[in-house]
N, C-alpha and C. Protein backbone atom coordinates (compact mmCIF):
# COMPACT_ATOMS: atom_id res chain seq x y z
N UNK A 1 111.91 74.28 91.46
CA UNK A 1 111.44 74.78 92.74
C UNK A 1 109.95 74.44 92.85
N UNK A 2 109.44 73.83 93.92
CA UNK A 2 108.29 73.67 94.52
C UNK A 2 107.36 75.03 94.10
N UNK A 3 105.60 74.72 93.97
CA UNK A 3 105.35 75.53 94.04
C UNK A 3 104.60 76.43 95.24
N UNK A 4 104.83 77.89 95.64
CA UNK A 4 104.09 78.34 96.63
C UNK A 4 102.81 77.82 97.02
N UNK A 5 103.00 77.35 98.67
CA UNK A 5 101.50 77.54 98.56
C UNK A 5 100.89 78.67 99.63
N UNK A 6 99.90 78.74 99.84
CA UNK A 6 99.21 79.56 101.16
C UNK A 6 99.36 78.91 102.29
N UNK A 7 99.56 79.89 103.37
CA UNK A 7 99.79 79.09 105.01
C UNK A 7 98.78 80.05 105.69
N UNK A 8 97.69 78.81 106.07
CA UNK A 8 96.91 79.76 107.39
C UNK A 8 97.94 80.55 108.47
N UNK A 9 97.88 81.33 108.51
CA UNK A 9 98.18 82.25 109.95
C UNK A 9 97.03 82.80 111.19
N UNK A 10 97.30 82.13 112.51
CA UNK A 10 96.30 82.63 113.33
C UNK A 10 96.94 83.78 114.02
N UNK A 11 96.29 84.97 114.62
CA UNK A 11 96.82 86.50 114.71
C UNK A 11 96.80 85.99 116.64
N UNK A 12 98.67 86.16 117.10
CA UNK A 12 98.46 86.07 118.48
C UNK A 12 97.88 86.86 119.37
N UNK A 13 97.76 86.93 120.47
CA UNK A 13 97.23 87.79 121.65
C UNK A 13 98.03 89.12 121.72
N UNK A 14 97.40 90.16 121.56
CA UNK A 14 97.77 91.35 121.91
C UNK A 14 98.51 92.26 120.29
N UNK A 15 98.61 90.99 119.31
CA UNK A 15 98.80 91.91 117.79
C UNK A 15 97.69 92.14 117.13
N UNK A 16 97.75 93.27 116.76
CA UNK A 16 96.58 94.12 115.50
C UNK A 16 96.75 94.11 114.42
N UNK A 17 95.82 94.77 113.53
CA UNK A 17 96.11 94.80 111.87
C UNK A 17 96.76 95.70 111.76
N UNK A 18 97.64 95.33 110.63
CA UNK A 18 98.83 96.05 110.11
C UNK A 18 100.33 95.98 110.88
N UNK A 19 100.24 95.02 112.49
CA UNK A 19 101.67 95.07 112.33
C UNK A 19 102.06 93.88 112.05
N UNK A 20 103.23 93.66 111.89
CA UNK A 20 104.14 92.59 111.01
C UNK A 20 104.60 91.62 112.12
N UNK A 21 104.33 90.17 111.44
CA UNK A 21 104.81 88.76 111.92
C UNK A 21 105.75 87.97 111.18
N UNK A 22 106.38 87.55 112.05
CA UNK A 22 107.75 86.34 111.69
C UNK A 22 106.88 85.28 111.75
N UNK A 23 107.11 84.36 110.31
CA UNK A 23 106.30 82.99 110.06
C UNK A 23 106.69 81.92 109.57
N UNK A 24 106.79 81.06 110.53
CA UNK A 24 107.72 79.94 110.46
C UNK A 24 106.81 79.08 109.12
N UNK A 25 107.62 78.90 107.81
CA UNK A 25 107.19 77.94 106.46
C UNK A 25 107.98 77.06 106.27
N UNK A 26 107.24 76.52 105.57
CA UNK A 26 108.43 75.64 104.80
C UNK A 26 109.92 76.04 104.44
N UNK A 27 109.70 77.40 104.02
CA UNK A 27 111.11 77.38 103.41
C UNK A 27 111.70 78.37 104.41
N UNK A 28 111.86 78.75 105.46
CA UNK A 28 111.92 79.15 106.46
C UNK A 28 111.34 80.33 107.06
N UNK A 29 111.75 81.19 107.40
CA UNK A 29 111.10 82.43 108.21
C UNK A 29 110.33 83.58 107.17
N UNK A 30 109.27 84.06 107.49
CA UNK A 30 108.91 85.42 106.39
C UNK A 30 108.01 85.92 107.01
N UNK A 31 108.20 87.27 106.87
CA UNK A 31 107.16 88.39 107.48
C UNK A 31 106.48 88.11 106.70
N UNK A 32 104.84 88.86 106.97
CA UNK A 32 103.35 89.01 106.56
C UNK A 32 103.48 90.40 107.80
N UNK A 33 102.32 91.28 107.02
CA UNK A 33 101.31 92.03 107.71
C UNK A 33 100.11 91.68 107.75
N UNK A 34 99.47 91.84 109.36
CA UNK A 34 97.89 91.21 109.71
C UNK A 34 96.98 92.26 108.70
N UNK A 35 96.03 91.68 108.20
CA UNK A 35 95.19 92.34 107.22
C UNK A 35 94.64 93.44 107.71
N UNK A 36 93.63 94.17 107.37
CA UNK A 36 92.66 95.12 108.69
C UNK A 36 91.39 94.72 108.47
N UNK A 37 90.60 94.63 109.86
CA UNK A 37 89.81 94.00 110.16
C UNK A 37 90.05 91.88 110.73
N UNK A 38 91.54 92.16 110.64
CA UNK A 38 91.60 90.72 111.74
C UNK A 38 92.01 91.12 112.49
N UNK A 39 91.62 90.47 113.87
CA UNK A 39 91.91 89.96 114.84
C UNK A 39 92.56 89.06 115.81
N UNK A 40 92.80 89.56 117.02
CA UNK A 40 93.74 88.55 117.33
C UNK A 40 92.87 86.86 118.10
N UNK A 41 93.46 85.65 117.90
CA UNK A 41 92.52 84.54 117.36
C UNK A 41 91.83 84.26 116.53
N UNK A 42 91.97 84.77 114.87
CA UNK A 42 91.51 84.85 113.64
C UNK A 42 92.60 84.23 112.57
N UNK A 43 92.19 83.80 111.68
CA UNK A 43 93.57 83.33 110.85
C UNK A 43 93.13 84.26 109.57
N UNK A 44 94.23 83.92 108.80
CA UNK A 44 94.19 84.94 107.29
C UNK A 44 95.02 84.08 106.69
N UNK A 45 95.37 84.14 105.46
CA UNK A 45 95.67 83.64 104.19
C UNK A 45 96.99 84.02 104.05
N UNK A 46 98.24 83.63 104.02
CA UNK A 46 99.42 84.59 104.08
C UNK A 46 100.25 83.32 102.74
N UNK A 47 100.31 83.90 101.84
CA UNK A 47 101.56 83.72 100.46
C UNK A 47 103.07 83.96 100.21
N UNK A 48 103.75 83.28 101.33
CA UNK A 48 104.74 83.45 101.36
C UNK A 48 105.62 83.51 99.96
N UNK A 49 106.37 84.34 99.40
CA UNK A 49 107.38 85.04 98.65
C UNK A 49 108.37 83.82 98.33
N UNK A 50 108.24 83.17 97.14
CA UNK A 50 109.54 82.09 96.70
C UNK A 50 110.90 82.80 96.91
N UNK A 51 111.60 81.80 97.53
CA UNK A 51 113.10 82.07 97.35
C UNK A 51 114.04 80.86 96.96
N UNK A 52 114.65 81.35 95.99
CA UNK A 52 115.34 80.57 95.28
C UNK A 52 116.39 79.90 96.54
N UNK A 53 116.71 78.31 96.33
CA UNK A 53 117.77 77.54 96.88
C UNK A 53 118.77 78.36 97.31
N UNK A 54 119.88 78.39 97.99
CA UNK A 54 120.98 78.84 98.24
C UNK A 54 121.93 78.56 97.31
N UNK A 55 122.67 78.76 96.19
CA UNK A 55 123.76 78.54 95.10
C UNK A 55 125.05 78.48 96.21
N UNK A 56 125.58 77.21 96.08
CA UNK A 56 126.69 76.49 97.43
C UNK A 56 127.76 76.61 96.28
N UNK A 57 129.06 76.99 96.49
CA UNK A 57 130.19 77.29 95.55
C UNK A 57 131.43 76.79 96.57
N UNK A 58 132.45 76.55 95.77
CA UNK A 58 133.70 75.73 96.61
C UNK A 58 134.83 77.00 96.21
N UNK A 59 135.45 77.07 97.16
CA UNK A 59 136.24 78.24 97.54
C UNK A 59 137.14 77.34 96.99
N UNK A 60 138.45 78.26 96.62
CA UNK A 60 139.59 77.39 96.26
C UNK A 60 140.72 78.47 96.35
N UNK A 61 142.21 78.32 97.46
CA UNK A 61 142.79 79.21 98.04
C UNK A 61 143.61 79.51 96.51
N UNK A 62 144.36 80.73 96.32
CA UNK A 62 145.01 80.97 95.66
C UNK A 62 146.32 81.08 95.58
N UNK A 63 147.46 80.77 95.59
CA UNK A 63 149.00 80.61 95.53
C UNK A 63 149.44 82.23 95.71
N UNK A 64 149.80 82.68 96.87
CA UNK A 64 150.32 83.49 96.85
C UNK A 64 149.11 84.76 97.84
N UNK A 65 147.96 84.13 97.65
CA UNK A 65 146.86 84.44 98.38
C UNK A 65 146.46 84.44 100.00
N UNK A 66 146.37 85.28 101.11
CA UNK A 66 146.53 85.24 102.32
C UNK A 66 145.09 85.44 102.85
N UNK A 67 144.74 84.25 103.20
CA UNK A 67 143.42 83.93 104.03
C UNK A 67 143.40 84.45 105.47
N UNK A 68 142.23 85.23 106.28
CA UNK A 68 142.01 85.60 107.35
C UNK A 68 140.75 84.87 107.90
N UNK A 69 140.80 84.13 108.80
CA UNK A 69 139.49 83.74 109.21
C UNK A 69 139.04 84.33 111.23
N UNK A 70 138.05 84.47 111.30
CA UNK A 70 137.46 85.36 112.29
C UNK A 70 136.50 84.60 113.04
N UNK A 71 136.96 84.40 114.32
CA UNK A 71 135.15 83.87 114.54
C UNK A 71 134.33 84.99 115.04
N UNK A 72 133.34 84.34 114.89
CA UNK A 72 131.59 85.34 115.43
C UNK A 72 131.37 85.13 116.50
């Protein structure tokens, strides 16, 4: 696995310190809380949290076994 790095974050219009942002990374989406004492049009330092790959596994039906599938 790659290692973390830091992603500037700039604080949008109308959020304060301490509430929480969705932040588009590399490895996809992750909250941060704005520090206190930033502002909104200020950036901060945000360390997004490693997450391991997704572990992809192959299903394999079983003899005698009754599958249900559903859509969303």
């Amino acid at each position: 696995m790659a290692p973390v790095q830091s992603i500037m974050v700039t604080v949008p219009p109308g959020v304060t310190a301490g509430q929480t942002l969705q932040v588009q990374t590399p490895m996809g989406l992750a909250s941060c809380t704005v520090p206190p004492g930033v502002q909104p049009g200020q950036t901060f330092s945000f360390t997004p949290t490693a997450v391991p790959p997704p572990v992809i596994v192959q299903a394999q039906a079983v003899e005698g076994c009754r599958l249900n599938f559903h859509e969303q």
